[in-house]
Protein backbone atom coordinates (compact mmCIF):
# COMPACT_ATOMS: atom_id res chain seq x y z
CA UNK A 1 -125.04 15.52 -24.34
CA UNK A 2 -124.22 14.24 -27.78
CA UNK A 3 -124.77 16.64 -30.32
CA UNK A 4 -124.68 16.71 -34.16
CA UNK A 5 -123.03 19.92 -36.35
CA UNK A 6 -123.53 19.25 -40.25
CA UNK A 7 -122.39 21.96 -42.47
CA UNK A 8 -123.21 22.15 -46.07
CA UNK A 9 -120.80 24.81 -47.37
CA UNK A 10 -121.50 25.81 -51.14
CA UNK A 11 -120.42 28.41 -53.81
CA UNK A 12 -124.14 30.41 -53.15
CA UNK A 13 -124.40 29.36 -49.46
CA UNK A 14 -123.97 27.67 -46.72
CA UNK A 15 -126.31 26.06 -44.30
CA UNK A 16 -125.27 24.80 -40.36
CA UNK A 17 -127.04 22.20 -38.42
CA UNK A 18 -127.31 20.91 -35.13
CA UNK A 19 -128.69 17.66 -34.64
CA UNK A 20 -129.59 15.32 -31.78
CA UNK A 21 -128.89 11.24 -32.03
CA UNK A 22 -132.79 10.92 -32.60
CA UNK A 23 -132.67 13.38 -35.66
CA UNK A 24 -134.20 16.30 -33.93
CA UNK A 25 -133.07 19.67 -35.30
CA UNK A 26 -131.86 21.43 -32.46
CA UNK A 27 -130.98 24.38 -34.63
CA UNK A 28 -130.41 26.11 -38.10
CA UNK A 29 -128.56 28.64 -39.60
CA UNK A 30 -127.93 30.23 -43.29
CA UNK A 31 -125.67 32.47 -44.56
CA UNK A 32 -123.13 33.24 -47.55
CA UNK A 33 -121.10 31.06 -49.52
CA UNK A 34 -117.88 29.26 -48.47
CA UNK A 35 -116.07 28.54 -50.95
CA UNK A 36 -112.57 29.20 -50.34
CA UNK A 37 -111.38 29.00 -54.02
CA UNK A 38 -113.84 32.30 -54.77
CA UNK A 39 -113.85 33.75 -51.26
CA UNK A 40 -110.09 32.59 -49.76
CA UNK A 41 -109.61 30.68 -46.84
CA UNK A 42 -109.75 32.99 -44.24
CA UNK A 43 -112.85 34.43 -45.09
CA UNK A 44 -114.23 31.14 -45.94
CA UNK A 45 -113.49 30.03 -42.26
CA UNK A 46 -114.95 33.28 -40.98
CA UNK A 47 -118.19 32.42 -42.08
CA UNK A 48 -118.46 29.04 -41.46
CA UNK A 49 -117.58 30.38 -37.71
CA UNK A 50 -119.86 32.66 -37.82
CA UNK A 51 -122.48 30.47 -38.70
CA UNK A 52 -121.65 27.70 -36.14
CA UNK A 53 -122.01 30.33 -33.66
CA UNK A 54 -125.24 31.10 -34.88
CA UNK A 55 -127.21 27.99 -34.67
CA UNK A 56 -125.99 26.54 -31.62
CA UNK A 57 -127.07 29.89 -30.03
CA UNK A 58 -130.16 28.74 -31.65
CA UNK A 59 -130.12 25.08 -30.22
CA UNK A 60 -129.20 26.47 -27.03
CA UNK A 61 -126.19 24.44 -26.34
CA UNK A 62 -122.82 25.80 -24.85
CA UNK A 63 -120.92 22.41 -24.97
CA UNK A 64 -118.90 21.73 -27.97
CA UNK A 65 -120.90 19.35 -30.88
CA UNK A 66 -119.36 15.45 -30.94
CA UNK A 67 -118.90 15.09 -34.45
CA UNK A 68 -118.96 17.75 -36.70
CA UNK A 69 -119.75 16.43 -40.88
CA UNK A 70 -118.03 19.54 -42.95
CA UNK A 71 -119.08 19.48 -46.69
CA UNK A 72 -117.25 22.34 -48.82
CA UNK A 73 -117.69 23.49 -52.63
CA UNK A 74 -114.11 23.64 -53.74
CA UNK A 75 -112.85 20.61 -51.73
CA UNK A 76 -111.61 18.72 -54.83
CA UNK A 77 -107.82 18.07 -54.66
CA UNK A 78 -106.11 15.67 -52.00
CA UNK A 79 -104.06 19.12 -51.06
CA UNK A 80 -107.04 21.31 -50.86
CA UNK A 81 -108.91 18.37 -48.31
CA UNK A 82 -105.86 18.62 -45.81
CA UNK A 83 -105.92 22.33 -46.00
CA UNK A 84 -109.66 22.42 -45.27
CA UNK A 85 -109.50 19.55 -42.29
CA UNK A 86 -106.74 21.15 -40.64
CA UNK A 87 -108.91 24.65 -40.47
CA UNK A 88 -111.98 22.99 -39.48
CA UNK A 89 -110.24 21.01 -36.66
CA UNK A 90 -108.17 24.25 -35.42
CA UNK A 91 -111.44 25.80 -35.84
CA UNK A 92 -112.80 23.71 -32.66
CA UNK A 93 -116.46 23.19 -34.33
CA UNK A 94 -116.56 19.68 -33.17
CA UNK A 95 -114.39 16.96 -30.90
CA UNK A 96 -114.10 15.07 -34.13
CA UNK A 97 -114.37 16.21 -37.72
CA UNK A 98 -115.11 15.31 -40.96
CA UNK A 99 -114.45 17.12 -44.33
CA UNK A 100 -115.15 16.10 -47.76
CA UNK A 101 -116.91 17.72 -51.15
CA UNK A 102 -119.92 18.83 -50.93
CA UNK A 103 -121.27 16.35 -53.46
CA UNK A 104 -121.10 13.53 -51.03
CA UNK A 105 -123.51 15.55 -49.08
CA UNK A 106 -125.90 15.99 -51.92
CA UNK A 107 -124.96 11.95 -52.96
CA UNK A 108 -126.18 10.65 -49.22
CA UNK A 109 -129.28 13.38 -49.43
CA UNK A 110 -130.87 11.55 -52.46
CA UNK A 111 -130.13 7.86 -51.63
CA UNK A 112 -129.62 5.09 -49.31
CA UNK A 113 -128.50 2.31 -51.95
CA UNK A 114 -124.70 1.92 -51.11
CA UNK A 115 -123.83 1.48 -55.39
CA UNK A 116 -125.02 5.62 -56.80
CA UNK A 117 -123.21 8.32 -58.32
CA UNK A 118 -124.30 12.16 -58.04
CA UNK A 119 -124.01 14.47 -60.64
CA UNK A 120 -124.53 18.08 -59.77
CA UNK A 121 -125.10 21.07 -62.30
CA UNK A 122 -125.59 24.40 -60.41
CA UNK A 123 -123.63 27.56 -61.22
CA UNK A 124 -121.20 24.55 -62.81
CA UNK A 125 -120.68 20.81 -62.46
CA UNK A 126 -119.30 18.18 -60.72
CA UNK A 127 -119.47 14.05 -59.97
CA UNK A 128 -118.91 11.63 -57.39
CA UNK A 129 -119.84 8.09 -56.85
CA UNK A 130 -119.73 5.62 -54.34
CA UNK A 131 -119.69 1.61 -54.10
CA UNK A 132 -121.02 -0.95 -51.60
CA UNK A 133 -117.44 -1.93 -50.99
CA UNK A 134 -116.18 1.36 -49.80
CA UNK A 135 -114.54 2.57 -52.78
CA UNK A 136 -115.51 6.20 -54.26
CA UNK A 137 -114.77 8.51 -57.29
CA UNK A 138 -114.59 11.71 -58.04
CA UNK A 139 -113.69 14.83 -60.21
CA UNK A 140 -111.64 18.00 -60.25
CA UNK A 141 -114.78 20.22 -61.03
CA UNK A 142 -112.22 23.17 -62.41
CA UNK A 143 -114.49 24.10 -64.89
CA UNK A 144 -112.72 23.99 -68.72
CA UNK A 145 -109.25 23.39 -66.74
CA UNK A 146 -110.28 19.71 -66.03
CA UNK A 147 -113.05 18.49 -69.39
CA UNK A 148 -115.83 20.11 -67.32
CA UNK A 149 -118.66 21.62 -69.74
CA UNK A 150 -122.32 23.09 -68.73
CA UNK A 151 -123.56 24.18 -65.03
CA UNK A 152 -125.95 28.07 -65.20
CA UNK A 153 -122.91 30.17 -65.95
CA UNK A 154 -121.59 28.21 -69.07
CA UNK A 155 -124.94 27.44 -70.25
CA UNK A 156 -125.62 31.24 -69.80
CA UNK A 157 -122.15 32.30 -71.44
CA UNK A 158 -122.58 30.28 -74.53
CA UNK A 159 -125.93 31.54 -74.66
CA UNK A 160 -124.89 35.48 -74.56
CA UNK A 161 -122.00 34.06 -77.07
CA UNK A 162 -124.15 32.09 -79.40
CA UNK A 163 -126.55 35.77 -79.42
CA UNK A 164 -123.86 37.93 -80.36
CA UNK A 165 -122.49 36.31 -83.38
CA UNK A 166 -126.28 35.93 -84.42
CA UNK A 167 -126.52 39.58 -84.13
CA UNK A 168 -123.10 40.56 -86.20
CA UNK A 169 -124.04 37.52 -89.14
CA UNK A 170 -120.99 34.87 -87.81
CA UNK A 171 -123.68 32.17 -86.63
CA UNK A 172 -127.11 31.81 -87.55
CA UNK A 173 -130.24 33.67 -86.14
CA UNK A 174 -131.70 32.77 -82.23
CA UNK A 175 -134.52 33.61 -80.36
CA UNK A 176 -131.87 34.05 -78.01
CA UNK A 177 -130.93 37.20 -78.17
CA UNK A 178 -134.28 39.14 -77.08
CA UNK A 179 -134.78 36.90 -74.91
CA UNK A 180 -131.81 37.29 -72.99
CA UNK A 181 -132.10 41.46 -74.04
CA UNK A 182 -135.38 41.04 -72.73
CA UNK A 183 -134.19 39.57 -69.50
CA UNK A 184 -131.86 42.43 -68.37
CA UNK A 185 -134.17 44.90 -69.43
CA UNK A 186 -131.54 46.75 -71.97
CA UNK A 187 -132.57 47.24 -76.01
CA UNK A 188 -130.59 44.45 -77.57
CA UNK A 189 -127.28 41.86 -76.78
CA UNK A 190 -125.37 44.82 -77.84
CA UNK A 191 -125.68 46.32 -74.89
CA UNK A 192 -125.91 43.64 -72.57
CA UNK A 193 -122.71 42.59 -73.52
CA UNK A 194 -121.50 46.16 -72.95
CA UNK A 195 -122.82 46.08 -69.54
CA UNK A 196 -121.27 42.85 -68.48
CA UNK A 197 -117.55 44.31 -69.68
CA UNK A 198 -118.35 47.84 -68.22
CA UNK A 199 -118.92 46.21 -65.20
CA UNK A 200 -122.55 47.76 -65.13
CA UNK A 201 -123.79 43.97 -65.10
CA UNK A 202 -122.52 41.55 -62.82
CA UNK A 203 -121.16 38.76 -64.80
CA UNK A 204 -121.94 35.93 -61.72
CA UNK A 205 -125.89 37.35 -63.39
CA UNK A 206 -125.08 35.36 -66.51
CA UNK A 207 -126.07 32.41 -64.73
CA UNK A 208 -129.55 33.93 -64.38
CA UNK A 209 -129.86 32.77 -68.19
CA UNK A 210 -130.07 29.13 -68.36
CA UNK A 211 -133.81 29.02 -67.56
CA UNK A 212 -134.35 31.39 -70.35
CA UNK A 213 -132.24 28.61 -72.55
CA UNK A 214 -134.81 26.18 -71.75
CA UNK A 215 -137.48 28.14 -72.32
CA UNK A 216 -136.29 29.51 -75.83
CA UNK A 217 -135.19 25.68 -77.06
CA UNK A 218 -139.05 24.79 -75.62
CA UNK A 219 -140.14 27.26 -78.34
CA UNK A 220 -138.38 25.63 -81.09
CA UNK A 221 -135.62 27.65 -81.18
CA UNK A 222 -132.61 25.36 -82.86
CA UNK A 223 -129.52 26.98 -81.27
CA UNK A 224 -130.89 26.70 -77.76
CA UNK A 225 -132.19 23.44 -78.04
CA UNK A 226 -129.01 22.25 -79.12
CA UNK A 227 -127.22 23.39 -75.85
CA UNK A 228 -130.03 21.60 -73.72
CA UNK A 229 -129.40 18.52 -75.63
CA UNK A 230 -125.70 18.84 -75.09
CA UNK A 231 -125.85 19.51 -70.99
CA UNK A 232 -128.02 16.30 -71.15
CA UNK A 233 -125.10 14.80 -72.79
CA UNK A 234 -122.67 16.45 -70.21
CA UNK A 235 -124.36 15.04 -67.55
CA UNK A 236 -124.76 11.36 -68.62
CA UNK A 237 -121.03 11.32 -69.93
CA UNK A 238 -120.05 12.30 -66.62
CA UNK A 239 -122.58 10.02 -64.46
CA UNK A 240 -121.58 6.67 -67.29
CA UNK A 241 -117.51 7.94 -66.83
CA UNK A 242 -118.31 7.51 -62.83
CA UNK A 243 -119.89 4.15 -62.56
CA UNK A 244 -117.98 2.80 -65.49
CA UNK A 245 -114.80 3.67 -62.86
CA UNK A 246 -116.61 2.08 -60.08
CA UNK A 247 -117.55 -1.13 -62.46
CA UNK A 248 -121.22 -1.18 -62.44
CA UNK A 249 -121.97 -0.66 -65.48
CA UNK A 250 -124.34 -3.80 -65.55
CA UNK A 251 -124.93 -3.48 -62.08
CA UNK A 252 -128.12 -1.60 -60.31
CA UNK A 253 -127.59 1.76 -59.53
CA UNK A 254 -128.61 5.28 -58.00
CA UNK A 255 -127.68 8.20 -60.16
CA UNK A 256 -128.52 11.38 -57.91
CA UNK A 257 -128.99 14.32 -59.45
CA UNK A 258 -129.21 17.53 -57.93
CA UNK A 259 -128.51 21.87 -58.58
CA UNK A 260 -130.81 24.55 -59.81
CA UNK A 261 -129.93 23.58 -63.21
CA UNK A 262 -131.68 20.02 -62.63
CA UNK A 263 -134.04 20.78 -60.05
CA UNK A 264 -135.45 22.65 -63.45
CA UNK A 265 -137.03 19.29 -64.46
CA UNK A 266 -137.00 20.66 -68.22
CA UNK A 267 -138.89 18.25 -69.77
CA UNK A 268 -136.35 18.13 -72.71
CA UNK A 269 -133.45 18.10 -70.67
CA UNK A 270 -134.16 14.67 -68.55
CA UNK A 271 -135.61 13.69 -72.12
CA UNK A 272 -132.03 13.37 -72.99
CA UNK A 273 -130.86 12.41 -69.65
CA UNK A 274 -133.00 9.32 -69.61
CA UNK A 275 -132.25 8.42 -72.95
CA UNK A 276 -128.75 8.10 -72.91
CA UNK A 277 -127.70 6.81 -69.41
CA UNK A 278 -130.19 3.69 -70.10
CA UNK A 279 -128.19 3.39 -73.03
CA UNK A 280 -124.61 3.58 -71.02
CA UNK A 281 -125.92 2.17 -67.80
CA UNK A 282 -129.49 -0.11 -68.59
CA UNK A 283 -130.16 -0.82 -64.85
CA UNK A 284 -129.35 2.69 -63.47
CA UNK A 285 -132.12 4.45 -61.93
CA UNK A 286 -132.52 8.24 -61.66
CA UNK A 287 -132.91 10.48 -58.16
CA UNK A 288 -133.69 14.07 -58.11
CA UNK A 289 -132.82 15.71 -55.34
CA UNK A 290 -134.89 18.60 -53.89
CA UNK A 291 -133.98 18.37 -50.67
CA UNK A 292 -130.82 21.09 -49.11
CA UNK A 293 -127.73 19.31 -49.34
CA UNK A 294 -127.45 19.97 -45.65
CA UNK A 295 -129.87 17.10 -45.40
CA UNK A 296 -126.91 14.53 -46.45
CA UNK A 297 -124.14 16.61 -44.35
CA UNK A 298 -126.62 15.55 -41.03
CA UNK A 299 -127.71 11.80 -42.63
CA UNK A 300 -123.67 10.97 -43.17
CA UNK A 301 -123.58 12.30 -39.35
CA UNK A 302 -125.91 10.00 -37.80
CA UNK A 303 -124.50 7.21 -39.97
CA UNK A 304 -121.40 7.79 -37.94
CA UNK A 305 -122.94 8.00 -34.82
CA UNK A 306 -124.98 4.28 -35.47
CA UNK A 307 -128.32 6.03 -35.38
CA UNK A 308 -131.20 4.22 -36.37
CA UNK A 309 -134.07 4.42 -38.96
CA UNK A 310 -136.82 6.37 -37.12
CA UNK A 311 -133.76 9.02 -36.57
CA UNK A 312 -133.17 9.20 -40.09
CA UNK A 313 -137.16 9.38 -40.67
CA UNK A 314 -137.00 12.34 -38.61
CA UNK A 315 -134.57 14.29 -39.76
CA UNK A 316 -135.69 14.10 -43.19
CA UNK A 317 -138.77 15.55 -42.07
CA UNK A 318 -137.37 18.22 -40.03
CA UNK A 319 -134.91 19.54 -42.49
CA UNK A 320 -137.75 19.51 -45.04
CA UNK A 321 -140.36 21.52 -42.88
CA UNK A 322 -137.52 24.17 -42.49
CA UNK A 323 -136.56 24.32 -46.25
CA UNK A 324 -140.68 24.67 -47.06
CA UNK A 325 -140.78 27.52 -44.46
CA UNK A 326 -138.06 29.04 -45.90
CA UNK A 327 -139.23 28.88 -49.29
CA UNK A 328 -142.91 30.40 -47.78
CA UNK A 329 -141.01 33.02 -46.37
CA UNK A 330 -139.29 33.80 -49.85
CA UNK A 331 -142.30 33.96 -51.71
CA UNK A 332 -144.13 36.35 -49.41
């Protein structure tokens, strides 16, 4: 029996498929994140095992998948790719596999138009892009090490940053400050940033602070609408830098977008979005992504396996009846 695994293996989590030629969900797991530039390789691969187990267990299937479509967080360097194929294919999840960034999951999950670019901005950011002729780009996504600016935990840094000097008279005043006070519950910035060096407050919770950004910039708040308008910027700079490299400038294109930061739909924030990237790119068109990533992992799958339409149909529907019940099953 030919069988599809898709893995969709991010800094928060991971999510495992297994998928039938027709674009049945056979089964489904969810676990921890596998990145192995925050976790390390070994423990990376341990839960991606662990979660392969998992849902063909669910699917009921003892024979090894076909074709196993691996997308990682962290998968950004020609070096780091080899290191991650050769683990998945001594791992044995598949007869054949395929590893790439996780992006090009998230890239294939909001479009079918062979010219589009993806920009993600979740905990940080990160770009790829595709063309009809086969050619792709991509970038380093290290954060301040390679240009990278915005993503939850720098808007949320800059944020607790931008408070604090507010607070001792080096920058001017901000709404921000109570606000992000108010957040953690403690009297004043003060002691949040206290807690965050004392350990007392995880600092991954910073990133818990860029909806509180929007919501302070949508109350007129200057400093905080400034850093909106600039992760706008961000992610049009990097969206124009990718299909300027793939020359299609003047050409039709999908820009996908995708990550909790995005999937915010801040009114002002795609404001600036749309406003500049018709400017750099007039015949671009703009995807958001709600859909798991996982979605793409499977769709790049059955695109290797020559499935057809109605398969794709279905697996779009299947993937998004189990992301509703698990979002049903969050809010209960």
């Amino acid at each position: 029996m030919t069988t599809l695994l898709a893995i969709d293996g991010g800094n928060s989590k991971t999510e495992v498929l297994v998928v039938d030629p027709a674009g049945a969900v056979l089964g489904h797991a969810r676990g921890a994140g596998s990145n192995h530039q925050a976790a390390g390789l070994d423990i990376a691969m341990s839960r991606l095992d662990g979660l392969v187990r998992l849902a063909r267990d669910r699917a009921g299937i003892t024979e090894r998948p076909t074709l196993a479509t691996v997308f990682l967080a962290g998968a950004d360097y020609p070096a780091e790719l080899a290191v991650l194929a050769e683990a998945v294919a001594g791992a044995g999840f598949a007869d054949e596999s395929v590893v790439d960034n996780d992006v090009f999951a998230l890239l294939r999950a909001g479009t079918d138009a062979p010219d589009a670019v993806a920009v993600v901005c979740g905990a940080g950011t990160n770009c790829v892009g595709r063309a009809a002729d086969g050619r792709t780009v991509r970038f380093p996504a290290l954060g301040e090490l390679s240009g990278d600016w915005g993503g939850g935990q720098h808007l949320g840094a800059l944020a607790l940053w931008h408070s604090a000097r507010a607070q001792d008279g080096r920058g001017p005043g901000t709404a921000l400050a109570a606000a992000i006070a108010g957040h953690f519950g403690l009297p004043g910035i003060a002691e949040v940033s206290a807690a965050v060096h004392f350990g007392e407050l995880a600092r991954e919770r910073i990133g818990e602070l860029a909806p509180v950004v929007f919501r302070v910039a949508a109350e007129g708040d200057e400093v905080a609408g400034a850093l909106v308008v600039r992760q706008g910027e961000e992610v049009v700079a990097m969206a124009g830098a990718a299909i300027s490299r793939l020359g299609l400038l003047d050409s039709p294109v999908t820009v996908v977008l995708g990550g909790g930061v995005l999937r915010s739909r801040d009114p002002a924030l795609f404001g600036v979005i749309t406003e500049r990237l018709s400017a750099v790119a007039p015949l671009a068109e703009i995807a958001l992504v709600t859909d798991p990533p996982v979605l793409g992992a499977a769709l790049l799958g059955l695109d290797a396996l020559g499935a057809d339409l109605p398969a794709h149909q279905r697996l779009r529907r299947e993937v998004r009846a189990i992301a509703w019940e698990a979002t049903s099953r969050s809010a209960r």
